[in-house]
C-alpha atoms as a PDB file:
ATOM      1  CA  UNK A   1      74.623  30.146  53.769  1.00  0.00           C
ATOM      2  CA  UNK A   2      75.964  30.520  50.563  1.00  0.00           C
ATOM      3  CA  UNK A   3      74.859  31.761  47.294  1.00  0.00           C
ATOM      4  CA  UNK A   4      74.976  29.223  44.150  1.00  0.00           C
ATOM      5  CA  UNK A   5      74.386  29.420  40.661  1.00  0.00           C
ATOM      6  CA  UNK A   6      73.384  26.508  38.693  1.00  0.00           C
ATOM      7  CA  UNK A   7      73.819  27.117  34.756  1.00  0.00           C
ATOM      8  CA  UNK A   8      71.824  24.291  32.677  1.00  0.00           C
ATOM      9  CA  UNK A   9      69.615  24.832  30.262  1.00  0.00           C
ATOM     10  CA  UNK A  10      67.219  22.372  31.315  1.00  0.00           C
ATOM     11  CA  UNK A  11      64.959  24.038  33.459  1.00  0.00           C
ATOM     12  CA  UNK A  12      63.938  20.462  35.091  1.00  0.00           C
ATOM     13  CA  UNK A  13      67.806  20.223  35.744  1.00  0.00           C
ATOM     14  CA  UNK A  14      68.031  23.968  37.310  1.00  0.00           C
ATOM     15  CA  UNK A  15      65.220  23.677  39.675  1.00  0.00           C
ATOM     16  CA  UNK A  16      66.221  19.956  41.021  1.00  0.00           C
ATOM     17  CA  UNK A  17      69.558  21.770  41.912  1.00  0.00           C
ATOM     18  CA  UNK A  18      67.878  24.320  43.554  1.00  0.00           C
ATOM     19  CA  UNK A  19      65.451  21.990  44.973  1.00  0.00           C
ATOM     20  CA  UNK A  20      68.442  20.054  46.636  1.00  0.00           C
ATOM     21  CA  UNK A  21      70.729  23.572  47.661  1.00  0.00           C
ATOM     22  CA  UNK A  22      67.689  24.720  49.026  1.00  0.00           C
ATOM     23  CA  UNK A  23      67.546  22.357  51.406  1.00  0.00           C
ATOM     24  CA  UNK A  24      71.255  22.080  52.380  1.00  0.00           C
ATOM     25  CA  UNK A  25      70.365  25.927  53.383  1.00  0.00           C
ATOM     26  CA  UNK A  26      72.071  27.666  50.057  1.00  0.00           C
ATOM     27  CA  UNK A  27      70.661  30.615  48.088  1.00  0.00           C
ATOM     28  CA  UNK A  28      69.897  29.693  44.867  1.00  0.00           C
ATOM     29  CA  UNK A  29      70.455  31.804  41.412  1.00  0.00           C
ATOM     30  CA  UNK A  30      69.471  30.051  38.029  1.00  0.00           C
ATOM     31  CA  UNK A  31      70.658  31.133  34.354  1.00  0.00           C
ATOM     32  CA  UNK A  32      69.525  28.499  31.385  1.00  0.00           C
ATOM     33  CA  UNK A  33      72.912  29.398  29.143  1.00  0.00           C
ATOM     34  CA  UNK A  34      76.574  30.871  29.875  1.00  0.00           C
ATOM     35  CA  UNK A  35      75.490  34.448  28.297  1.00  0.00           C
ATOM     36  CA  UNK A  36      72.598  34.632  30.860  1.00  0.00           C
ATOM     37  CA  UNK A  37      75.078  33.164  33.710  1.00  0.00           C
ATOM     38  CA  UNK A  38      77.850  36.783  33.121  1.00  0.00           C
ATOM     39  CA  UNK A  39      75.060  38.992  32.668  1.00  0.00           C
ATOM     40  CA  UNK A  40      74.036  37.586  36.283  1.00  0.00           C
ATOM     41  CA  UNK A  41      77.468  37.088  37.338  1.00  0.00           C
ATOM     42  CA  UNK A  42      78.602  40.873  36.598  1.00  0.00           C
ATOM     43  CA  UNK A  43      75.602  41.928  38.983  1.00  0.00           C
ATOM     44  CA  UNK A  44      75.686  39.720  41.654  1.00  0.00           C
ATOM     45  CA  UNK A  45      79.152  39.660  43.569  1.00  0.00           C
ATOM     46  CA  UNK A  46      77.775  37.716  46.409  1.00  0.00           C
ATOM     47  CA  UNK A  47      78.157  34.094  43.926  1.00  0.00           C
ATOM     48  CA  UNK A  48      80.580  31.794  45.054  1.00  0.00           C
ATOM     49  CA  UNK A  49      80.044  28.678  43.711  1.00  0.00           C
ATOM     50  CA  UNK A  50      78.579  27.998  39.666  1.00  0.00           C
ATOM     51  CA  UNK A  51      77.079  24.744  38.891  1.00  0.00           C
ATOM     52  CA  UNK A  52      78.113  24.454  35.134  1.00  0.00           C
ATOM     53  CA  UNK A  53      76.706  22.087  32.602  1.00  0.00           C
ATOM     54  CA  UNK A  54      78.617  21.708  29.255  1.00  0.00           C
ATOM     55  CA  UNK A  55      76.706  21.549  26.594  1.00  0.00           C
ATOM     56  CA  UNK A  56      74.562  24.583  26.222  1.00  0.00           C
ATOM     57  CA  UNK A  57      72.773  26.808  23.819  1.00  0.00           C
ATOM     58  CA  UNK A  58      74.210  30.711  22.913  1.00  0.00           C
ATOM     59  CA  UNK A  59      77.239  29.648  24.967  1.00  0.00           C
ATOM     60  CA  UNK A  60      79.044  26.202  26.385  1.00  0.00           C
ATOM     61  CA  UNK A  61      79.613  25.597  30.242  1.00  0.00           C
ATOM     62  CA  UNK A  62      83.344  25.168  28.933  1.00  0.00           C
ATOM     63  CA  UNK A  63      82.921  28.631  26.240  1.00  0.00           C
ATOM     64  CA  UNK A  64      81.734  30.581  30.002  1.00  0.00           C
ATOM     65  CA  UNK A  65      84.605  29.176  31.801  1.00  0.00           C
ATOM     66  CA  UNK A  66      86.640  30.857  29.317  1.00  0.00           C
ATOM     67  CA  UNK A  67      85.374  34.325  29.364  1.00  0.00           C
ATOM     68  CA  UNK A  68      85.850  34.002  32.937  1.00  0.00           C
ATOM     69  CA  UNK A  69      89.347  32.834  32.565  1.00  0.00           C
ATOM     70  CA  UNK A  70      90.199  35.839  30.584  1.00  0.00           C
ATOM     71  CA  UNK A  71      88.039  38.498  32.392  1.00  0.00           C
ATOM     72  CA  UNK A  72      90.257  40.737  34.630  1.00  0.00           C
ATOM     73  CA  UNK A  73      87.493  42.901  36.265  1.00  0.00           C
ATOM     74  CA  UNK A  74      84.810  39.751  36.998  1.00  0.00           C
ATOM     75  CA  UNK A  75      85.933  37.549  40.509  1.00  0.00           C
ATOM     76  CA  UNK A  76      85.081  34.078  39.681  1.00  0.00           C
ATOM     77  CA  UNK A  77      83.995  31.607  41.898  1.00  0.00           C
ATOM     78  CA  UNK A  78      84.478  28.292  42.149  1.00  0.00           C
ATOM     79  CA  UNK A  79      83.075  26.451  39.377  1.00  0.00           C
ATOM     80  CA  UNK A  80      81.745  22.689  39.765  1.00  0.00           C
ATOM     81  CA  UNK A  81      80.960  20.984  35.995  1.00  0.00           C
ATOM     82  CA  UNK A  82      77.846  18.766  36.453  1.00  0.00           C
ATOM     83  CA  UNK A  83      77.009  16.867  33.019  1.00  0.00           C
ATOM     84  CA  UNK A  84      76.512  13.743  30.930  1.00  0.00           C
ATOM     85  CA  UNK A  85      79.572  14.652  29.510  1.00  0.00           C
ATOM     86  CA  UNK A  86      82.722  11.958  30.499  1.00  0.00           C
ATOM     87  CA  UNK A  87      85.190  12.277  28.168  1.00  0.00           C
ATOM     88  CA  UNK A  88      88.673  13.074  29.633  1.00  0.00           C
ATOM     89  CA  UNK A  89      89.723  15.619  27.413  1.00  0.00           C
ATOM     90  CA  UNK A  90      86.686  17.615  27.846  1.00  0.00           C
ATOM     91  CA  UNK A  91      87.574  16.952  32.182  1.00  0.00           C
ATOM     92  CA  UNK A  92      90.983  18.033  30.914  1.00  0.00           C
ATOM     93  CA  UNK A  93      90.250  21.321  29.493  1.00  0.00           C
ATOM     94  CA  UNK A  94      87.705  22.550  32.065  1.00  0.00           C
ATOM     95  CA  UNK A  95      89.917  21.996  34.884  1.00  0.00           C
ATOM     96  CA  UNK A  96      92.532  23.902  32.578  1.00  0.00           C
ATOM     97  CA  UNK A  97      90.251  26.980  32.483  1.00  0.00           C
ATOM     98  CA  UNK A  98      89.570  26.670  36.517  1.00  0.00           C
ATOM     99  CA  UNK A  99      87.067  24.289  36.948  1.00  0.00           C
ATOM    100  CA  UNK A 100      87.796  22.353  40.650  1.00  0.00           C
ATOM    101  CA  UNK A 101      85.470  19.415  40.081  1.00  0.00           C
ATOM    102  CA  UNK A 102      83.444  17.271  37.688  1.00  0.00           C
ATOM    103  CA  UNK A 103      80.059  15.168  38.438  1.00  0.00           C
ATOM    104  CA  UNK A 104      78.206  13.545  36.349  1.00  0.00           C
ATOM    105  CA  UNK A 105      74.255  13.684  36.118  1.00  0.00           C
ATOM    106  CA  UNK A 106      71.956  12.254  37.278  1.00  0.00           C
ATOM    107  CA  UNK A 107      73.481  13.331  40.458  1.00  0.00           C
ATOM    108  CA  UNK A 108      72.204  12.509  44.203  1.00  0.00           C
ATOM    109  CA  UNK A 109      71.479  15.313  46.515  1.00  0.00           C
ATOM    110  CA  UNK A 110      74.043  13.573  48.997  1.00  0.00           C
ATOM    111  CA  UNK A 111      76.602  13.699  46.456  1.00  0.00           C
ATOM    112  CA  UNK A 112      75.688  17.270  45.343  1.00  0.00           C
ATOM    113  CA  UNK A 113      75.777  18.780  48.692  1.00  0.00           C
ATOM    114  CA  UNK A 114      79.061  16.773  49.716  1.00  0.00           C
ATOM    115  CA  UNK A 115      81.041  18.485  46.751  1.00  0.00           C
ATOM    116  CA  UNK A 116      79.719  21.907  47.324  1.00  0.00           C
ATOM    117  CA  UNK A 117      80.227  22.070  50.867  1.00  0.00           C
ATOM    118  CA  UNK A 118      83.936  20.502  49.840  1.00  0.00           C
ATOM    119  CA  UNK A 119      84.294  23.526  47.604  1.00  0.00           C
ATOM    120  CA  UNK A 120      82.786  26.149  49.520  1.00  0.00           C
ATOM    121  CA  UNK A 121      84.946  24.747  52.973  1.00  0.00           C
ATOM    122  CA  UNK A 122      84.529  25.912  56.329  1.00  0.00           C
ATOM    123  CA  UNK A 123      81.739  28.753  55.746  1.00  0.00           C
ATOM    124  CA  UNK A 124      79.718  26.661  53.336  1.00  0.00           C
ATOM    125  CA  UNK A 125      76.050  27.005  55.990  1.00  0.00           C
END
């Protein structure tokens, strides 16, 4: 079992996730912006995958996967974009700052749970 965060600020969005993780036996922690997502991230070491949408309030999906880029001290996990968003450029650029994969919503649970276990690998239950 793994822990996941899913950053969104929909909060119908963050607990479908959850709903779906849940089920494929993940621990689930939620953040509605990328400000809320470091806070969390700085005090919980045991994430290792982040569900990131783009376009958020206080601070982008693509603004957090910068500040992770550039922190030293913070070990960032994988990141996974999920959004509406399908412009290539915008693909381009998160994959630039670390992002390993890109889904766009509305997303099925089989789908979902295919590309995390992909990310996570062999120790992804």
């Amino acid at each position: 079992m793994s822990t996941i965060m899913v950053v969104d600020d929909s909060q119908m969005i963050r607990q479908q996730f959850s709903r779906m993780l849940t089920a494929g036996g993940h621990t689930v922690v939620e953040a509605a912006d990328g400000v809320a997502a470091l806070e969390k991230l700085r005090a919980d070491s045991s994430i290792r995958l982040i569900l990131l949408d783009v376009n958020m309030p206080k601070m982008s999906g693509l603004e957090l996967l910068q500040s992770l880029h550039e922190d030293p001290v913070l070990t960032t996990p994988a990141v996974l974009m999920i959004t509406t968003e399908v412009q290539a450029e915008l693909v381009q650029q998160a994959k630039g700052l670390g992002a390993k994969g890109w889904l766009v919503k509305p997303v099925k649970a089989e789908a979902l749970l295919a590309a995390v276990n992909s990310l996570l690998g062999s120790d992804a239950r």
